[in-house]
C-alpha atoms as a PDB file:
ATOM      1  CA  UNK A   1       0.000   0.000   0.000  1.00  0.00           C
ATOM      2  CA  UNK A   2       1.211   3.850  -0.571  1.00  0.00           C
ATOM      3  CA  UNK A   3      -0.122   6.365   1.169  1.00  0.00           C
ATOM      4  CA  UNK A   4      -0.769   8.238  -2.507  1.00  0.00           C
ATOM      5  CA  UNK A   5      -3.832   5.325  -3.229  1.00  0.00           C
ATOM      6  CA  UNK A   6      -5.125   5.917  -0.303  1.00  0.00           C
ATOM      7  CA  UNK A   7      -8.290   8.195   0.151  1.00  0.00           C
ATOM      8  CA  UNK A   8      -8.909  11.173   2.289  1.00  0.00           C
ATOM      9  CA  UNK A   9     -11.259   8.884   4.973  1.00  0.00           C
ATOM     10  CA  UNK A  10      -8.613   6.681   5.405  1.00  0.00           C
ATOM     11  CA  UNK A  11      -4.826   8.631   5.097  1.00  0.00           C
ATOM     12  CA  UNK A  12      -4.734   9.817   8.362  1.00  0.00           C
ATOM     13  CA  UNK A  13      -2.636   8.050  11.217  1.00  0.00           C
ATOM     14  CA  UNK A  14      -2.641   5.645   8.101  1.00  0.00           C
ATOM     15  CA  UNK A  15       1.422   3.581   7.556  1.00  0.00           C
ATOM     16  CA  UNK A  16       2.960   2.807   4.032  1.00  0.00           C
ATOM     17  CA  UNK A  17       3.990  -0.979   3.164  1.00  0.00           C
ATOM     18  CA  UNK A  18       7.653   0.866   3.382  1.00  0.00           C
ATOM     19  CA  UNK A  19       7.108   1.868   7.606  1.00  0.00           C
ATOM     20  CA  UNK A  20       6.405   5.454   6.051  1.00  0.00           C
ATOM     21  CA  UNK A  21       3.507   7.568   7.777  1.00  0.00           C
ATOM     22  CA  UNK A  22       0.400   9.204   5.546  1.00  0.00           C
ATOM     23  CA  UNK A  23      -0.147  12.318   6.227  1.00  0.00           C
ATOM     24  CA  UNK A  24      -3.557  14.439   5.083  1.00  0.00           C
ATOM     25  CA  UNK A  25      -2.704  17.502   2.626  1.00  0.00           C
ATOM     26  CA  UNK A  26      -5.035  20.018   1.643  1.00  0.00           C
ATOM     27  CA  UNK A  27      -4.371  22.002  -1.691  1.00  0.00           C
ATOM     28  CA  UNK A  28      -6.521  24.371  -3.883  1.00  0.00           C
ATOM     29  CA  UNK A  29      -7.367  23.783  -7.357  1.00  0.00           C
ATOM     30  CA  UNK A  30      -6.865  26.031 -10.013  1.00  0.00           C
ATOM     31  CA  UNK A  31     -10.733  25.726 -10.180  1.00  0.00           C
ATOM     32  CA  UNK A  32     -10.349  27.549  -6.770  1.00  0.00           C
ATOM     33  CA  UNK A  33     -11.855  24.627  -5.111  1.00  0.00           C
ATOM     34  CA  UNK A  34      -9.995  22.831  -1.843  1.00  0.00           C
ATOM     35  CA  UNK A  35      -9.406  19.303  -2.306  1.00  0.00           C
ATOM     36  CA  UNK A  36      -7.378  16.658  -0.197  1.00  0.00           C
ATOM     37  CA  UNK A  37      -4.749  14.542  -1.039  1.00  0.00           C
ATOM     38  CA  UNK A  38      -3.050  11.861   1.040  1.00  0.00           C
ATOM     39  CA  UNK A  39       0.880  11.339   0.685  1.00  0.00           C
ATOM     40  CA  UNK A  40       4.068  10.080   2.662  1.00  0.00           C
ATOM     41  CA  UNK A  41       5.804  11.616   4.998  1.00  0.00           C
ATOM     42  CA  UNK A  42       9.421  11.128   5.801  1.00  0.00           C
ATOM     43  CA  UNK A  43       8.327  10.053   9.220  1.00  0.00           C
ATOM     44  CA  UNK A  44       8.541   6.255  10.018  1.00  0.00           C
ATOM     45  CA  UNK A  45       6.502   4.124  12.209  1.00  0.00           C
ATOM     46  CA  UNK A  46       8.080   1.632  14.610  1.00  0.00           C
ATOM     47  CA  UNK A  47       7.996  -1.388  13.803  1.00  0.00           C
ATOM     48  CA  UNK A  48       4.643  -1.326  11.751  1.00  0.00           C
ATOM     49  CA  UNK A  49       3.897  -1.208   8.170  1.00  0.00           C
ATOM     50  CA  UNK A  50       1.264  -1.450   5.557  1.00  0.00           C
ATOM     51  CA  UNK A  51      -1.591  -0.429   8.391  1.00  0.00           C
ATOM     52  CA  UNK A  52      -4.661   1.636   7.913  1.00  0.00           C
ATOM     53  CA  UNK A  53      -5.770   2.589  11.595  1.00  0.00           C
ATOM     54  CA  UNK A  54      -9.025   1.339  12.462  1.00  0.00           C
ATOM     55  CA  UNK A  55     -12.623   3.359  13.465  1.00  0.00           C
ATOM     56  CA  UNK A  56     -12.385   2.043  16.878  1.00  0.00           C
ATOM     57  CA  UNK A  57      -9.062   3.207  17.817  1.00  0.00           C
ATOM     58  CA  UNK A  58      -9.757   6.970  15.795  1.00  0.00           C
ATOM     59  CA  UNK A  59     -12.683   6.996  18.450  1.00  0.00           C
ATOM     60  CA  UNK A  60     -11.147   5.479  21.453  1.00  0.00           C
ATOM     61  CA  UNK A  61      -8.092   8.102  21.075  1.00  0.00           C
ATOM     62  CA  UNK A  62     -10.091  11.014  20.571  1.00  0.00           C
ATOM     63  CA  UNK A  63      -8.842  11.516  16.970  1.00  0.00           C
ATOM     64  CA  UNK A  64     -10.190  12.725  13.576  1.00  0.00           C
ATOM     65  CA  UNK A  65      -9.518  11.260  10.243  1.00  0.00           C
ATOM     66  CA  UNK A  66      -9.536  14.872   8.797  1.00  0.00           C
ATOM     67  CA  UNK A  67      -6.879  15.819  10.626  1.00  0.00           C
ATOM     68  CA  UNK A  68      -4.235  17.697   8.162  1.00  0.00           C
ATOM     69  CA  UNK A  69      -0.369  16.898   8.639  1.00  0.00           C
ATOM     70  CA  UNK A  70       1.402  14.924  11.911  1.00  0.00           C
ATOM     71  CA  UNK A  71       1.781  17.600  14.752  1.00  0.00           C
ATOM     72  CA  UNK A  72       2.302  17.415  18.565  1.00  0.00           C
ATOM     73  CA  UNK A  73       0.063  20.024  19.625  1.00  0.00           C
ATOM     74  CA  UNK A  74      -2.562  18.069  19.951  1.00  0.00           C
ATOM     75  CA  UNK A  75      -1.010  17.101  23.378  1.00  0.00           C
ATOM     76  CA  UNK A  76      -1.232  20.524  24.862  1.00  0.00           C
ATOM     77  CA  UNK A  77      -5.127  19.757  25.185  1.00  0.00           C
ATOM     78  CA  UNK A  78      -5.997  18.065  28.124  1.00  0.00           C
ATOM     79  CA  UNK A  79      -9.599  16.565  26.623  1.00  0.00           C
ATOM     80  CA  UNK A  80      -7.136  14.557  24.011  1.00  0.00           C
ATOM     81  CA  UNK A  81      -4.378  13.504  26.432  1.00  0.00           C
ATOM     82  CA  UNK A  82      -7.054  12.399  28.613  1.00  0.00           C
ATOM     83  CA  UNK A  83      -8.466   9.815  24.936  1.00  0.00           C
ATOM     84  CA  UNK A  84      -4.864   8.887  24.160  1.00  0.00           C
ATOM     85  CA  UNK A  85      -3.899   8.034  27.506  1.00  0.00           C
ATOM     86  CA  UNK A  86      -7.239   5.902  28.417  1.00  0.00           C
ATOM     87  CA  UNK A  87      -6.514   2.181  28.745  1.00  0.00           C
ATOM     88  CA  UNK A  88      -9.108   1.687  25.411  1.00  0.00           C
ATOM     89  CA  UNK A  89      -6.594   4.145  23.760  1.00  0.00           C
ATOM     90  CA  UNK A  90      -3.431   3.074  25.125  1.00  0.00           C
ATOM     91  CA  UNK A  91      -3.329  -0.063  25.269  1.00  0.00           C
ATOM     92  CA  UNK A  92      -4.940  -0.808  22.355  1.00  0.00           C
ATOM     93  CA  UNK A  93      -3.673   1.142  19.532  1.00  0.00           C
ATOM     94  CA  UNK A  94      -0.416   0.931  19.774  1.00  0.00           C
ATOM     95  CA  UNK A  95      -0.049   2.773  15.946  1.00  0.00           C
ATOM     96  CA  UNK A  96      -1.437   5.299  17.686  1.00  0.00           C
ATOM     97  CA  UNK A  97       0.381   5.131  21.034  1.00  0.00           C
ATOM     98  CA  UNK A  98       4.005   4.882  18.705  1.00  0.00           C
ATOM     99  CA  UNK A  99       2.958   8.251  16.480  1.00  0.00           C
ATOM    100  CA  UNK A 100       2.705  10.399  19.783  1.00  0.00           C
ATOM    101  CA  UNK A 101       5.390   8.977  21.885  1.00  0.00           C
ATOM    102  CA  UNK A 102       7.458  10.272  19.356  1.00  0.00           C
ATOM    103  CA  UNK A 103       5.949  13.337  18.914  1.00  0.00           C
ATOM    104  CA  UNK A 104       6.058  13.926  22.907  1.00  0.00           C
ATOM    105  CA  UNK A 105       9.778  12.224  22.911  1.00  0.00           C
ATOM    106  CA  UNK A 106      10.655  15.092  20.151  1.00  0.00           C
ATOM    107  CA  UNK A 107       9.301  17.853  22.397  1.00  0.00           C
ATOM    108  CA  UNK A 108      11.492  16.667  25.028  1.00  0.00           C
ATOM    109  CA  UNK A 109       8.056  15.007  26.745  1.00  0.00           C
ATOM    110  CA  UNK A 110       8.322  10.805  28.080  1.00  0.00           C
ATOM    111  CA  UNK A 111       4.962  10.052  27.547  1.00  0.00           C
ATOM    112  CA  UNK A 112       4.116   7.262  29.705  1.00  0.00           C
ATOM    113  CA  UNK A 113       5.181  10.167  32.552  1.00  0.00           C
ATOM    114  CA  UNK A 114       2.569  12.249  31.299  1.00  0.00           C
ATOM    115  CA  UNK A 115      -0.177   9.777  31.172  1.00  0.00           C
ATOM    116  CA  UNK A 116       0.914   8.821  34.682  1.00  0.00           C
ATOM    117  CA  UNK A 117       0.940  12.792  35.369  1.00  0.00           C
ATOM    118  CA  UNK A 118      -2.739  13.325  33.371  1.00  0.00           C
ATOM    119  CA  UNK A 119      -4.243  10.416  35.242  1.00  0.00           C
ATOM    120  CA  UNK A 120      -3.147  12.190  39.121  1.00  0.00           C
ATOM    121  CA  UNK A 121      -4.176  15.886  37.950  1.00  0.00           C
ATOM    122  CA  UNK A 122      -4.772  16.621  34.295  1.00  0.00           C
ATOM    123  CA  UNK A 123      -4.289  20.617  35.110  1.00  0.00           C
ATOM    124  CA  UNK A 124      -0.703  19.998  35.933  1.00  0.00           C
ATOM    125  CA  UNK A 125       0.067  17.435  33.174  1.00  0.00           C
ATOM    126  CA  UNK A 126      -0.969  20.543  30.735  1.00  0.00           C
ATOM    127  CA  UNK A 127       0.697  22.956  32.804  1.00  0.00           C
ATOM    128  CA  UNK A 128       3.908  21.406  32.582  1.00  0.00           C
ATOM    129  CA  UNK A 129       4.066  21.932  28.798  1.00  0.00           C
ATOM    130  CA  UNK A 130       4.361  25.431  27.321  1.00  0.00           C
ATOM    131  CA  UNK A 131       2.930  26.080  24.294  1.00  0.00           C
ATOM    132  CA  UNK A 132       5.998  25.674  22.165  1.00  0.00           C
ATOM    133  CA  UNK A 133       5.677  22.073  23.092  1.00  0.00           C
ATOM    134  CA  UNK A 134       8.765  21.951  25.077  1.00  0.00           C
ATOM    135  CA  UNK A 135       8.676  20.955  28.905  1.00  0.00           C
ATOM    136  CA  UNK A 136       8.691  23.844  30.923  1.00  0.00           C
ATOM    137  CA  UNK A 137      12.264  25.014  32.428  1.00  0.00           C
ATOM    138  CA  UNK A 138      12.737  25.181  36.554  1.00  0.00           C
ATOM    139  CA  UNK A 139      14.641  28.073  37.525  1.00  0.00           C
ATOM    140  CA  UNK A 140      18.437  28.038  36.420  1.00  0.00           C
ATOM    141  CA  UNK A 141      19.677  29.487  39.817  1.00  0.00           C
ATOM    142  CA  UNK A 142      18.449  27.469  42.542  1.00  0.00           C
ATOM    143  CA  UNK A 143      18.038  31.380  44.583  1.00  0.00           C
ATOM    144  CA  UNK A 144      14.957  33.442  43.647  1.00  0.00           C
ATOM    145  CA  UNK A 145      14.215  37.183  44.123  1.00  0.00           C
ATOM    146  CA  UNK A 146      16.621  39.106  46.835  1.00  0.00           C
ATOM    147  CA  UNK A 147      18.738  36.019  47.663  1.00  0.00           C
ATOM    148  CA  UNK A 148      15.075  34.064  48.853  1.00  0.00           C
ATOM    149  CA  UNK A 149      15.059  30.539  47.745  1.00  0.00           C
ATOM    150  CA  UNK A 150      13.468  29.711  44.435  1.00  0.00           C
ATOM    151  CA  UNK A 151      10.501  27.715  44.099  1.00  0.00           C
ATOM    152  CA  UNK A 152       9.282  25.973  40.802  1.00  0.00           C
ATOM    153  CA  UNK A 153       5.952  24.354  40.603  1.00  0.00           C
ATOM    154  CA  UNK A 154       7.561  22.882  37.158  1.00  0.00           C
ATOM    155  CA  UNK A 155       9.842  20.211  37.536  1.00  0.00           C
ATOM    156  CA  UNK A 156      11.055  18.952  34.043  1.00  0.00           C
ATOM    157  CA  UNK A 157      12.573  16.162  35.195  1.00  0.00           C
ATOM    158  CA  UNK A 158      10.137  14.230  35.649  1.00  0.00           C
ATOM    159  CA  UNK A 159       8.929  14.137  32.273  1.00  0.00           C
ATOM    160  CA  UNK A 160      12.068  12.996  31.189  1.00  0.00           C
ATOM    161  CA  UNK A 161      12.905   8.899  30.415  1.00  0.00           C
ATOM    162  CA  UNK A 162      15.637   7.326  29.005  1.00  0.00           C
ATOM    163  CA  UNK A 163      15.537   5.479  26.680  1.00  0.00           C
ATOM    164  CA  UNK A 164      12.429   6.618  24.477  1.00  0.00           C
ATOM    165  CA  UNK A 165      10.886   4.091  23.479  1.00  0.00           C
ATOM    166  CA  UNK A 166       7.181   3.113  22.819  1.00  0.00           C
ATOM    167  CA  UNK A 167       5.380   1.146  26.063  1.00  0.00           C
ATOM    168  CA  UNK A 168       4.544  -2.001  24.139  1.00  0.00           C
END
């Protein structure tokens, strides 16, 4: 399968018989018109190929098969974390679960930590990631304001693994 035969209801979150991930484009005609096309990124998936993700796990994971490009800013939205990091979610779909533990692991994000972290208090999992995507900094200089002790309710650390790699 190519990701260029497939059509727009089924490109997204979609992998190539080569490991290759579909991605949804959208492009105007010269007609003036929008219309979709589905082609292959240069990102791969792990260990999966030739895979056209299923209804059930677009539901379970709070996804949608119109969504344009492979971005990681769907994590900053705590209604989606909570989808992706639900046991009918994660440990299901582990197409899925592969596509955004990369895109957390390449915004500096381990994200089996921020499951854990959504599950405990969903305000701070969010929190804890700026908008950029990257995990929020603690203070460089461990003494605040007027020689008083800094205090950080961020702690980057912890969202931090070694080695990334997907949880199945």
């Amino acid at each position: 399968m190519t990701c260029e035969q497939l059509s727009k209801e089924e490109c997204a979150f979609a992998v190539s018989a080569w490991g290759k991930r579909c991605v949804l484009e959208r492009y105007v005609r010269r007609s003036g018109l929008e219309a979709y096309k589905c082609t292959t990124s240069d990102i791969e998936a792990d260990k999966l190929k030739d895979l056209i993700e299923t209804n059930q796990c677009i539901e379970a994971c709070g996804l949608d098969r119109d969504t344009l490009g492979i971005s990681s800013d769907s994590l900053l939205e705590s209604h989606f974390t909570q989808k992706l990091c639900s046991s009918q979610c994660y440990e299901r779909c582990p197409n899925v679960v592969d596509l955004y533990f990369n895109l957390a692991a390449g915004e500096g994000v381990y994200l089996p930590k921020l499951c854990e972290t959504q599950a405990e208090n969903p305000r701070r999992g969010m929190a804890e990631i700026k908008s950029s995507g990257i995990v929020a900094p603690g203070p460089i200089n461990p003494v605040g304001f007027l020689g008083a002790p800094a205090s950080s309710p961020i702690n980057p650390v912890e969202f931090l693994g070694s080695p990334a790699l997907p949880p199945y």
